[in-house]
C-alpha atoms as a PDB file:
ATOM      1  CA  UNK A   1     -32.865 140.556  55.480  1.00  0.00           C
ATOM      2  CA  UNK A   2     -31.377 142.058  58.273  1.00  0.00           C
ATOM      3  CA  UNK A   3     -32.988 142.329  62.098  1.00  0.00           C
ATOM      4  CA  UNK A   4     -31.979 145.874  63.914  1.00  0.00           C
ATOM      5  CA  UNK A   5     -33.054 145.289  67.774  1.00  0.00           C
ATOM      6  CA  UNK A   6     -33.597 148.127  69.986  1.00  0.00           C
ATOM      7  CA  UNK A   7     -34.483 150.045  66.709  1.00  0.00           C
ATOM      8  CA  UNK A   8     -36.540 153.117  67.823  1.00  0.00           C
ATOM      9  CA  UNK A   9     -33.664 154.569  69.617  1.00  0.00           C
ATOM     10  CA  UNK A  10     -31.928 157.176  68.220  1.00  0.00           C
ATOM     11  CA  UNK A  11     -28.927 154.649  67.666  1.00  0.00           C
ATOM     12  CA  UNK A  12     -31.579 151.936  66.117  1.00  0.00           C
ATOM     13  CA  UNK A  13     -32.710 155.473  63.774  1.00  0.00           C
ATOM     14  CA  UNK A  14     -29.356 156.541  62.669  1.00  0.00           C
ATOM     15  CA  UNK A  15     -28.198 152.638  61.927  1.00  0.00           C
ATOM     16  CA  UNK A  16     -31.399 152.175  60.059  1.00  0.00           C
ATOM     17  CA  UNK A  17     -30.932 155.378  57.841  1.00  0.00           C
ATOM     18  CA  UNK A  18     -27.535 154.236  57.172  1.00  0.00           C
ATOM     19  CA  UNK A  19     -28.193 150.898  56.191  1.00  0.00           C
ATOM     20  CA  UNK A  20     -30.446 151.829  53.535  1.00  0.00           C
ATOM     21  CA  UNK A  21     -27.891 154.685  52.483  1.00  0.00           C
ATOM     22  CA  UNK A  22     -25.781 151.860  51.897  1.00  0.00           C
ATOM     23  CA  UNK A  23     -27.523 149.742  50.262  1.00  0.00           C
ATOM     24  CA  UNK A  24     -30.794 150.524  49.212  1.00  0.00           C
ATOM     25  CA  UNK A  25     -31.820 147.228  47.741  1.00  0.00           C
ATOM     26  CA  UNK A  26     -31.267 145.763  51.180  1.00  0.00           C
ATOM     27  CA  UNK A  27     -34.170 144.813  53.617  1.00  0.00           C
ATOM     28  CA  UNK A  28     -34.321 145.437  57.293  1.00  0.00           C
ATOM     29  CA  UNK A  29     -36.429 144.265  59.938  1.00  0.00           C
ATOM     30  CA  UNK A  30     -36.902 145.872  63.370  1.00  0.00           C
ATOM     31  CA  UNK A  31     -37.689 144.401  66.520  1.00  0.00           C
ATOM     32  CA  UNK A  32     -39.629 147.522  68.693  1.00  0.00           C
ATOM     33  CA  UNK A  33     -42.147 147.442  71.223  1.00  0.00           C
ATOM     34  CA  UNK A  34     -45.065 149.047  69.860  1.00  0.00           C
ATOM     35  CA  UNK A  35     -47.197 149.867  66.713  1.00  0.00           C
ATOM     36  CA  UNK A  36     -46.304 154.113  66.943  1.00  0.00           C
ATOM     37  CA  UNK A  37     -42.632 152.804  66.502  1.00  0.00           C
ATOM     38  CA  UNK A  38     -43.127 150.621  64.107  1.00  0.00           C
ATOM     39  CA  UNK A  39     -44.802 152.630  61.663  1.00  0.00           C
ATOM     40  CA  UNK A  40     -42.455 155.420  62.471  1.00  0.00           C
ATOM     41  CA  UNK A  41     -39.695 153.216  61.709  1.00  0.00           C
ATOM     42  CA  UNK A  42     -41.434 151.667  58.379  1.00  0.00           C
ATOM     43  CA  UNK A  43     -41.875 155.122  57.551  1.00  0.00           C
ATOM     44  CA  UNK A  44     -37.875 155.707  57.450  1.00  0.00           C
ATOM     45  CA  UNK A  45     -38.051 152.526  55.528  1.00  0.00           C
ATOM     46  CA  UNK A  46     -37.819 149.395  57.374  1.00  0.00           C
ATOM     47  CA  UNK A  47     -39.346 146.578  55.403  1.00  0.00           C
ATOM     48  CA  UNK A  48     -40.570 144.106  58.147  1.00  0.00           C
ATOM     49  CA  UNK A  49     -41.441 145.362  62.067  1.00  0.00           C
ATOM     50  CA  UNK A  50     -42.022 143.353  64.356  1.00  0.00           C
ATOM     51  CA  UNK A  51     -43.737 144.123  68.009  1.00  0.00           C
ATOM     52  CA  UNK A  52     -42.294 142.698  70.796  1.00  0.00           C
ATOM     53  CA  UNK A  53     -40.380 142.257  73.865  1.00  0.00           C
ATOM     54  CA  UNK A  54     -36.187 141.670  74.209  1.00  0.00           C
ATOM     55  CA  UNK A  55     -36.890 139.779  77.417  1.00  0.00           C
ATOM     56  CA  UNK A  56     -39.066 137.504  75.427  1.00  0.00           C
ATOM     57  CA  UNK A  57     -37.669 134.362  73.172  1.00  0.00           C
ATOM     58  CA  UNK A  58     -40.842 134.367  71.268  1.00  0.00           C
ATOM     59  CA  UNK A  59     -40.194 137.388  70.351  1.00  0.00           C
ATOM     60  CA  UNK A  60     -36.608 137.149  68.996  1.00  0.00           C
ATOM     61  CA  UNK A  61     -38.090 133.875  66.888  1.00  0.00           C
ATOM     62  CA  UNK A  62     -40.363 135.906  65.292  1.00  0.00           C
ATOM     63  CA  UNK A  63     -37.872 138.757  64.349  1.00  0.00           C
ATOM     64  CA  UNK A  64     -35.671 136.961  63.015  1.00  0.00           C
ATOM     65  CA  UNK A  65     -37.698 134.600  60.369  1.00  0.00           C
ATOM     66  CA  UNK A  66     -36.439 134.928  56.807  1.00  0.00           C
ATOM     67  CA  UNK A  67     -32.982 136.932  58.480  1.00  0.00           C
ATOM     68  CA  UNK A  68     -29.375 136.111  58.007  1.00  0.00           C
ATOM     69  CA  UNK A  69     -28.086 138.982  60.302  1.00  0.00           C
ATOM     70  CA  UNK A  70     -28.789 141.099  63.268  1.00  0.00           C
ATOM     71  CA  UNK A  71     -27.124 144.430  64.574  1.00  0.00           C
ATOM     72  CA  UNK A  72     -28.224 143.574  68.368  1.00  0.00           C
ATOM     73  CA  UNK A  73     -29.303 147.156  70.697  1.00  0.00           C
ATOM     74  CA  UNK A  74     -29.793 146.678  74.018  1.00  0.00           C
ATOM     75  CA  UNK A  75     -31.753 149.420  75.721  1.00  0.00           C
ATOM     76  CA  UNK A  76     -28.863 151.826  77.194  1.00  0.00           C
ATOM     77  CA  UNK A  77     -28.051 150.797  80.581  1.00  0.00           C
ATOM     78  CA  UNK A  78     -30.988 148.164  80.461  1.00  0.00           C
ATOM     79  CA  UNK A  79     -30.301 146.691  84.205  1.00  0.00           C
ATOM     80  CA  UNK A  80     -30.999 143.032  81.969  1.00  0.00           C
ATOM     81  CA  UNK A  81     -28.874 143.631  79.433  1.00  0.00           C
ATOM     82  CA  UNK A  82     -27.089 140.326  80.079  1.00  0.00           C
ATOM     83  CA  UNK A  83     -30.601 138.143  79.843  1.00  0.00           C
ATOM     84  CA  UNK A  84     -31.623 140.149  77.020  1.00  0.00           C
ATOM     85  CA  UNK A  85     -28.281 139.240  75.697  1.00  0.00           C
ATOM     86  CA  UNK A  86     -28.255 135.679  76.352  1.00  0.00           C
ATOM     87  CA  UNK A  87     -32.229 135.115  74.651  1.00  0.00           C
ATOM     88  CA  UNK A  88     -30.956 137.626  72.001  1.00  0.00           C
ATOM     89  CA  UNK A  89     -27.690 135.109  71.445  1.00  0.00           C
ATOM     90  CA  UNK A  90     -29.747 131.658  71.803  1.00  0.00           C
ATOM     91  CA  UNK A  91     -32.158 132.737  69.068  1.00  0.00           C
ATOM     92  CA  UNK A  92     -29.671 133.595  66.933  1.00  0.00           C
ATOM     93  CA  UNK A  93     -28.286 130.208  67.283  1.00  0.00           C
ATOM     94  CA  UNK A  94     -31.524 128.690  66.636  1.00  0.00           C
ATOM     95  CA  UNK A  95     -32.243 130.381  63.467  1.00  0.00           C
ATOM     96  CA  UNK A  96     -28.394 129.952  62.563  1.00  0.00           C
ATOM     97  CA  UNK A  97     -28.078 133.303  61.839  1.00  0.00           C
ATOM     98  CA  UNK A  98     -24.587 133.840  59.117  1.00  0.00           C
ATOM     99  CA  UNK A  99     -23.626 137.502  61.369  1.00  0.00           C
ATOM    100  CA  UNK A 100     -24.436 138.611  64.396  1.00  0.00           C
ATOM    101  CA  UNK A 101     -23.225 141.971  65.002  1.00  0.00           C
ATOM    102  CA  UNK A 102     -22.960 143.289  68.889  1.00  0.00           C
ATOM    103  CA  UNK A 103     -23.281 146.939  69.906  1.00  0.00           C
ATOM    104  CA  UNK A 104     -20.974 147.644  73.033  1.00  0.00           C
ATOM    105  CA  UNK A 105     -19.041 150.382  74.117  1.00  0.00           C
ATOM    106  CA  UNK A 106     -15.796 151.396  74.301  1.00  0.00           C
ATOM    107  CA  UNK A 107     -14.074 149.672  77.312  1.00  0.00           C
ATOM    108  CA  UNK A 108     -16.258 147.362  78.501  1.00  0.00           C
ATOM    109  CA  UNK A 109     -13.764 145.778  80.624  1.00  0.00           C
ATOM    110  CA  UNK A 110     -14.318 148.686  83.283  1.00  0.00           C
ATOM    111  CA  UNK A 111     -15.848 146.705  85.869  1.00  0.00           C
ATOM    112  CA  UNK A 112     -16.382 150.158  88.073  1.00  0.00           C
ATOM    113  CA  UNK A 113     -19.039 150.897  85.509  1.00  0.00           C
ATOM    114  CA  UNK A 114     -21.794 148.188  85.346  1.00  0.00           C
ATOM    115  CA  UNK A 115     -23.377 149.279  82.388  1.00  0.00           C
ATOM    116  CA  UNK A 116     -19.606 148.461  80.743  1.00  0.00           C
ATOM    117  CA  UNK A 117     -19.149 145.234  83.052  1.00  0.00           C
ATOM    118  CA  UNK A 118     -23.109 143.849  82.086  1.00  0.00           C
ATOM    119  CA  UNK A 119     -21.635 144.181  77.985  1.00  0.00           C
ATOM    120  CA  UNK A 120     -18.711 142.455  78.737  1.00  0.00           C
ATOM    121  CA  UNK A 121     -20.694 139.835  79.615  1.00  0.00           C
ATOM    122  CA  UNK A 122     -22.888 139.468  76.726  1.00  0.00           C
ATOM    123  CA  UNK A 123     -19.397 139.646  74.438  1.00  0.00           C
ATOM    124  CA  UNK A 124     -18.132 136.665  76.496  1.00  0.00           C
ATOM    125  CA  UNK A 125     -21.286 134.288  75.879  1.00  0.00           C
ATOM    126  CA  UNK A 126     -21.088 135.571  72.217  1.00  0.00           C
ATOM    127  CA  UNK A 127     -17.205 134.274  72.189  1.00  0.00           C
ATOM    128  CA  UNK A 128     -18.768 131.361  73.539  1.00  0.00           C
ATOM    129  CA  UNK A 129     -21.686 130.605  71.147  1.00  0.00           C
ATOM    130  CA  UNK A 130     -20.166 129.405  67.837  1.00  0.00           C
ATOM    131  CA  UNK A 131     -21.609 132.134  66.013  1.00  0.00           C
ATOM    132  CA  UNK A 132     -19.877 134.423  63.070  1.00  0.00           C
ATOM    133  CA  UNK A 133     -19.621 137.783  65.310  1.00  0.00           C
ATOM    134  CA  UNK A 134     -18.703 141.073  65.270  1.00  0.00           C
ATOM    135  CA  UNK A 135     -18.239 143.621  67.914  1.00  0.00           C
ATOM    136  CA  UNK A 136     -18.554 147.108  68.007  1.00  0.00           C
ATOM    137  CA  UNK A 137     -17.065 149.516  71.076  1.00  0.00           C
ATOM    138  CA  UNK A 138     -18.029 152.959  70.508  1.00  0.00           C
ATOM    139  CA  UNK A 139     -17.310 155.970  72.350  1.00  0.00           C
ATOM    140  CA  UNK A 140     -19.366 158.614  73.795  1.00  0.00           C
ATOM    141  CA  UNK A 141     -21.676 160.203  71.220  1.00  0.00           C
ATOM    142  CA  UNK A 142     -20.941 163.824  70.310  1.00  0.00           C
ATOM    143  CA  UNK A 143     -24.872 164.054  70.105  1.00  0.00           C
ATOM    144  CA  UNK A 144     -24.775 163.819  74.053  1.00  0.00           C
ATOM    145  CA  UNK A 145     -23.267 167.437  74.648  1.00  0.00           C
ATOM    146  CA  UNK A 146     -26.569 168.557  72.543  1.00  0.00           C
ATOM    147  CA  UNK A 147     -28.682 167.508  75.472  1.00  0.00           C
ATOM    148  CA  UNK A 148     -26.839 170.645  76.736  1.00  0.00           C
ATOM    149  CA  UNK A 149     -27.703 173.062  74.214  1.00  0.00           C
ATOM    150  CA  UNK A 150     -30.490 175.432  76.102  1.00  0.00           C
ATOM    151  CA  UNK A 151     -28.012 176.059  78.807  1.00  0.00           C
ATOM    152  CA  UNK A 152     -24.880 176.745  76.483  1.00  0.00           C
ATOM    153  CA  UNK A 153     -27.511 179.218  74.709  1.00  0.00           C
ATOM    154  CA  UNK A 154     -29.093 180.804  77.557  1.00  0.00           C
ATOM    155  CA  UNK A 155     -25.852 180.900  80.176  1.00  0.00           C
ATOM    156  CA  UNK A 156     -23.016 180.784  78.418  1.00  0.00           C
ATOM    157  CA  UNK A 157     -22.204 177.526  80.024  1.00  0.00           C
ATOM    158  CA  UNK A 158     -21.368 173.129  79.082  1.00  0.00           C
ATOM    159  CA  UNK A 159     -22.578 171.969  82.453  1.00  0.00           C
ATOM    160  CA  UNK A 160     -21.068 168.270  83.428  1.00  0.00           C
ATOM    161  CA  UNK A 161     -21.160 166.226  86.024  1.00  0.00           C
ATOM    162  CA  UNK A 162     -17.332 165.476  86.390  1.00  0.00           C
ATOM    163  CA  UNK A 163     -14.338 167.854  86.299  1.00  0.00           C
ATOM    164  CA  UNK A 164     -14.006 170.180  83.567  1.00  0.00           C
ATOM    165  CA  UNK A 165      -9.696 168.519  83.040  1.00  0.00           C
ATOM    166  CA  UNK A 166     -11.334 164.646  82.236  1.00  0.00           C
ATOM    167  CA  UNK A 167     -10.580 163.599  79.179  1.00  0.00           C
ATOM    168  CA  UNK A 168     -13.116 161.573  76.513  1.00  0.00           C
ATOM    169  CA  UNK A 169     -12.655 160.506  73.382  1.00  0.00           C
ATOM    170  CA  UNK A 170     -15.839 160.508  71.657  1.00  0.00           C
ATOM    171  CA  UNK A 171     -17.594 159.663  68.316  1.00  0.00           C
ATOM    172  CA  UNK A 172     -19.697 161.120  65.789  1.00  0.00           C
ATOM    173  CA  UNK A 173     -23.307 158.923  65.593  1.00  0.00           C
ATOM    174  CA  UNK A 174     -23.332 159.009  62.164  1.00  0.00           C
ATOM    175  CA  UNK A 175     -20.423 157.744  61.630  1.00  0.00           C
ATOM    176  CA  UNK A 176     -20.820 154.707  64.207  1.00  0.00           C
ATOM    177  CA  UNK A 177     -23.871 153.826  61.642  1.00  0.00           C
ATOM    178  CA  UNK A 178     -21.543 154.349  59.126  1.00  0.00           C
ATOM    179  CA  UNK A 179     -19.624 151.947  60.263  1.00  0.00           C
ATOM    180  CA  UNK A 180     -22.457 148.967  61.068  1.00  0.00           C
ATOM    181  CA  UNK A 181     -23.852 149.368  57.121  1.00  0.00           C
ATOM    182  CA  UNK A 182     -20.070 148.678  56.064  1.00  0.00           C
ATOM    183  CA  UNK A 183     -19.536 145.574  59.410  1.00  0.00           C
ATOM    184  CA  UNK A 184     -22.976 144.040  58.290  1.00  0.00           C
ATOM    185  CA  UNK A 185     -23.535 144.227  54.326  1.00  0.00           C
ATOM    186  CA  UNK A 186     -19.554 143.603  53.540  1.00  0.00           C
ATOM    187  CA  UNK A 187     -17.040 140.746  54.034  1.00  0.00           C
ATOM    188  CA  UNK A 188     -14.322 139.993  55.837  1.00  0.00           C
ATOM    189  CA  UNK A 189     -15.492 141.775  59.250  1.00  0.00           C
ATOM    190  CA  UNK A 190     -16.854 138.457  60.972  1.00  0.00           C
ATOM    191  CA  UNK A 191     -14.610 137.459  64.062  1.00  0.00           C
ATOM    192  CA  UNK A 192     -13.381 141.215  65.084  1.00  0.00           C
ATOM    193  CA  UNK A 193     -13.901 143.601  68.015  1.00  0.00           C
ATOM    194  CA  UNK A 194     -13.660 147.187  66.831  1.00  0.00           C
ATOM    195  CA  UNK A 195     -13.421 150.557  68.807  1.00  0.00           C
ATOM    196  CA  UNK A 196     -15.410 152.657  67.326  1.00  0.00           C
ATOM    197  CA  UNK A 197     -13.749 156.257  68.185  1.00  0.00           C
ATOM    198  CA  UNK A 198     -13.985 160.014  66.362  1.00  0.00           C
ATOM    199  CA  UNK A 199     -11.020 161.766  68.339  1.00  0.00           C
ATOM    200  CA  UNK A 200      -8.415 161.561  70.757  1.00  0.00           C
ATOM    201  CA  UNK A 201      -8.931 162.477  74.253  1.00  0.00           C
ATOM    202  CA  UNK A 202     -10.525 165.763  74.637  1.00  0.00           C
ATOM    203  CA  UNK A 203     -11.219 167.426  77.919  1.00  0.00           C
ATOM    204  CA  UNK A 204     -14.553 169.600  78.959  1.00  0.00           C
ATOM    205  CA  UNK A 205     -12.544 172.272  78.625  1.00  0.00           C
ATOM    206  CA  UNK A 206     -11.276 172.042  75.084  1.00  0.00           C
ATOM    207  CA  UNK A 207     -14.787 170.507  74.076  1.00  0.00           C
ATOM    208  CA  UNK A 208     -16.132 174.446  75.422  1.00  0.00           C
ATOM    209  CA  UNK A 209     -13.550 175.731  73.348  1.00  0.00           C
ATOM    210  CA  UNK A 210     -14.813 174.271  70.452  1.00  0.00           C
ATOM    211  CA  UNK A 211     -18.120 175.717  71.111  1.00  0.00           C
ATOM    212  CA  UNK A 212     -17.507 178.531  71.523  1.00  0.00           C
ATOM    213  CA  UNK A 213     -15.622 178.957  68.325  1.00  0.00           C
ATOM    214  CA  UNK A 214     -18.182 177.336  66.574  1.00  0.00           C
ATOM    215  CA  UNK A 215     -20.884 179.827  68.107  1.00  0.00           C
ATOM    216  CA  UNK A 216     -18.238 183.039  67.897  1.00  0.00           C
ATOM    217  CA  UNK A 217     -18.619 183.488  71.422  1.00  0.00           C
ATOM    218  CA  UNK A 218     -17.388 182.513  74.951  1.00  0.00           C
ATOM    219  CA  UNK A 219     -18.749 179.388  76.442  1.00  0.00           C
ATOM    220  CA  UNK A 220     -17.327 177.824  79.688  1.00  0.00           C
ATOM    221  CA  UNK A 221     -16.628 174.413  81.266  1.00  0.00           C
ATOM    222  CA  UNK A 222     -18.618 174.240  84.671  1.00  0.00           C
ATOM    223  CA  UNK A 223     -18.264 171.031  86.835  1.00  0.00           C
ATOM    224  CA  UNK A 224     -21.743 170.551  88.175  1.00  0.00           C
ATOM    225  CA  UNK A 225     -21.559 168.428  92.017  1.00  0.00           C
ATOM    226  CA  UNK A 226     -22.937 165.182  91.012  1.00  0.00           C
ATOM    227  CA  UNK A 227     -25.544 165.495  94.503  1.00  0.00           C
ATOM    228  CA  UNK A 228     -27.247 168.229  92.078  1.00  0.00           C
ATOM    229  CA  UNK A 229     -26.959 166.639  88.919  1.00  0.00           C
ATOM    230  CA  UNK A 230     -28.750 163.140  90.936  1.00  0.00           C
ATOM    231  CA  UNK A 231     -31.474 165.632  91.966  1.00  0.00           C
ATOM    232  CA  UNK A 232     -32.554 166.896  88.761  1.00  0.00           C
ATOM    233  CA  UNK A 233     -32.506 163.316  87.139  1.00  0.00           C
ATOM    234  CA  UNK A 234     -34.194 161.799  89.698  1.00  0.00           C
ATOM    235  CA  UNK A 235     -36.862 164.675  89.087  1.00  0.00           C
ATOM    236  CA  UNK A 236     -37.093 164.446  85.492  1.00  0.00           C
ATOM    237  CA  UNK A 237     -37.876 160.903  86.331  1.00  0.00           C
ATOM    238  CA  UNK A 238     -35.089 159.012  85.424  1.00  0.00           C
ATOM    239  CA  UNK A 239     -34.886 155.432  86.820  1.00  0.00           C
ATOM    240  CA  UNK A 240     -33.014 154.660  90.301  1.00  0.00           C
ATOM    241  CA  UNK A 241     -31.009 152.314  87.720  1.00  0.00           C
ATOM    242  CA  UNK A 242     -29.711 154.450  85.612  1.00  0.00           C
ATOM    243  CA  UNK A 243     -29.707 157.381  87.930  1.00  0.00           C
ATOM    244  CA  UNK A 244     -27.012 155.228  90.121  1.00  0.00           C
ATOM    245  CA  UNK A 245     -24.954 154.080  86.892  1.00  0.00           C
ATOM    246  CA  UNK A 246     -24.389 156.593  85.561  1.00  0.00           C
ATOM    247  CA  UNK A 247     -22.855 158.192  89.023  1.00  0.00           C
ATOM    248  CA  UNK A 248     -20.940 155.445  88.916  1.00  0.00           C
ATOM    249  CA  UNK A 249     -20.134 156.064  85.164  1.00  0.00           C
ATOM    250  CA  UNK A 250     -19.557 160.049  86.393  1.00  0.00           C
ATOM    251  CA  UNK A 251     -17.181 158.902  88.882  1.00  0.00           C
ATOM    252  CA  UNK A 252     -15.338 156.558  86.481  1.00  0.00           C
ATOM    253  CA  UNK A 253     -15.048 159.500  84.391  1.00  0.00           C
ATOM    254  CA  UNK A 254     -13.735 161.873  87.266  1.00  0.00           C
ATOM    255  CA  UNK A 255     -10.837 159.664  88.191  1.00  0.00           C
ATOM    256  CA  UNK A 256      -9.526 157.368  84.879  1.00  0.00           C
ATOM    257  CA  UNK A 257     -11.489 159.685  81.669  1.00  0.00           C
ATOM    258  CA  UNK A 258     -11.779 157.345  78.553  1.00  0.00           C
ATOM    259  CA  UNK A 259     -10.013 157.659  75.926  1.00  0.00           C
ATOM    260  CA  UNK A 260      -9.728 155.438  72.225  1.00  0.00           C
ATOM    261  CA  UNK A 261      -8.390 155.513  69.062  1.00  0.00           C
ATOM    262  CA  UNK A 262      -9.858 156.838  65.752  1.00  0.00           C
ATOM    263  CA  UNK A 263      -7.736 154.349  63.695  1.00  0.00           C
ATOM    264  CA  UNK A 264      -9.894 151.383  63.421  1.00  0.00           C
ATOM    265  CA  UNK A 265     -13.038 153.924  62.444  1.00  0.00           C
ATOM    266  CA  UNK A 266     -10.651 155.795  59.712  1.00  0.00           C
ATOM    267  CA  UNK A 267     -10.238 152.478  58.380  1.00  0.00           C
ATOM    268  CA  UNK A 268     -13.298 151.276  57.939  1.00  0.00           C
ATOM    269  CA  UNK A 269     -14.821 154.933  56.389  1.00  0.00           C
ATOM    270  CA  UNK A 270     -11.833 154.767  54.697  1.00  0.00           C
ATOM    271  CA  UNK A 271     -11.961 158.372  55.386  1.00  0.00           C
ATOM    272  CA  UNK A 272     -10.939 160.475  59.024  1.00  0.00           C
ATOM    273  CA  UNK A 273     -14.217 160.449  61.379  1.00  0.00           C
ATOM    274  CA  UNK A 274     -16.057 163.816  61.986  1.00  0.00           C
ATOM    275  CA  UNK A 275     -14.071 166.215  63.535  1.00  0.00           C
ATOM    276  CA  UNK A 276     -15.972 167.630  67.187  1.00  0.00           C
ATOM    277  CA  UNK A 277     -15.424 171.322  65.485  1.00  0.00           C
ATOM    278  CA  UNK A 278     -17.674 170.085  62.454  1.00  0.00           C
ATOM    279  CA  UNK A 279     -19.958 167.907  64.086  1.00  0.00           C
ATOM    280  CA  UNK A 280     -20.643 171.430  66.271  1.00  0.00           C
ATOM    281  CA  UNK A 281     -20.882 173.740  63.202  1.00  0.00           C
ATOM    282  CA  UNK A 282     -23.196 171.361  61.625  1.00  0.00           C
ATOM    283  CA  UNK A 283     -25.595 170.439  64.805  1.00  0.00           C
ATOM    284  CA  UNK A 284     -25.536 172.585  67.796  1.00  0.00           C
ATOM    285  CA  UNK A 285     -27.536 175.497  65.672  1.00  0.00           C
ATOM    286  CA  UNK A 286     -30.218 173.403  64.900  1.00  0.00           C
ATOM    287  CA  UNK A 287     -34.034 173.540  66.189  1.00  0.00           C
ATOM    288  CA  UNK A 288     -32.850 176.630  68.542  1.00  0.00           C
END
């Protein structure tokens, strides 16, 4: 059996679909925090959920009865991501887990961002715990310039909160799920730290290129100030947390971009990652 944390995500979702695309004999467990997830997720197909709480030991001892591996989701920019981390890693140590598999991101070494800096951390007490690891970096999601989509439809405009020349290299969700069915159910992937990237650098401007080519019409690149983009989060009710990393994330963005390379993820499809132009034509139509 294998134990998904921070499974009723949309990351936890897309991982879970793709490990039983992979291999449907195979049975997962998920670790969520209430029963309306859990049956959603049993639903998908999850054989085992279990309700509980990452800042809680007990909980991670449950989960992980009868498991041999765990793809490990903290909350994004969880302001404990390092204690979850740390109960998440002595459990799995406990149980003598064979694979523990850690989702990161792409660069954590970026102190300047603390959501980067906190999973830095978490990789350094898993170098540190005598357990079979793996680590996986990815890039931004492609799925994130969706959150965009009723503004690109009704203006004609991809809104960000950094300058419309920053280059990002970003990844295709699917594919990063992809990738954790092939890192957890196959061999020889224990010990390795992975970037998980779709493309080269792309900037804002080239990314509204490709939609409007995809939508056969013109769609610009508008910087938004980041003083209006912190007033609308903090009114849709976004924690003061995350509302002030991810300025600081912004303003990482701004001045260095972040950029990867697609060759570790074309190796391990063993075919190229979606393309931005085909994730578009496929996903920015839908439920419009």
């Amino acid at each position: 059996m294998i134990l998904l944390t921070g499974a009723a995500g949309k990351t936890g979702k897309a991982v879970l679909k793709a490990l039983l695309a992979h291999n449907c004999d195979l049975d997962v467990c998920v670790l969520v925090r209430s029963e309306e997830q859990a049956s959603e997720l049993k639903r998908i197909g999850a054989a085992k959920a279990v309700i509980g709480d990452m800042n809680s030991m007990e909980s991670y001892r449950r989960s992980m009865r009868g498991v041999k591996a765990a793809y490990h989701i903290c909350p994004n920019m969880h302001p404990q991501e390092k204690e979850i981390g740390r109960l998440a890693i002595a459990a799995a140590c406990e149980k003598d887990l064979e694979h523990f598999v850690y989702h990161s991101v792409l660069h954590p070494q970026a102190e300047k961002m603390p959501h980067h800096w906190n999973k830095m951390r978490v990789e350094e007490m898993l170098f540190e715990s005598g357990l079979n690891f793996t680590i996986l970096q990815p890039a931004p999601y492609m799925q994130n310039i969706l959150a965009s989509r009723e503004i690109i439809y009704s203006e004609g405009v991809y809104r960000i909160p950094y300058p419309v020349t920053t280059s990002l290299s970003l990844v295709d969700l699917l594919d990063l799920a992809r990738a954790v069915a092939i890192v957890i159910s196959e061999p020889g992937h224990k010990g390795a730290i992975y970037e998980i990237v779709g493309t080269g650098g792309l900037s804002q401007l080239a990314v509204a290129d490709h939609i409007s080519d995809v939508l056969g019409r013109g769609v610009d690149a508008e910087e938004q100030s980041l003083e209006e983009w912190r007033r609308t989060a903090e009114k849709s009710g976004l924690g003061s947390y995350q509302v002030e990393t991810l300025v600081m994330m912004f303003t990482y963005y701004a001045r260095y971009g972040l950029e990867g390379n697609s060759n570790i993820l074309s190796w391990l499809l063993n075919s190229k990652p979606s393309s931005l132009y085909n994730f578009l034509k496929s996903d920015i139509t839908n439920e419009i």
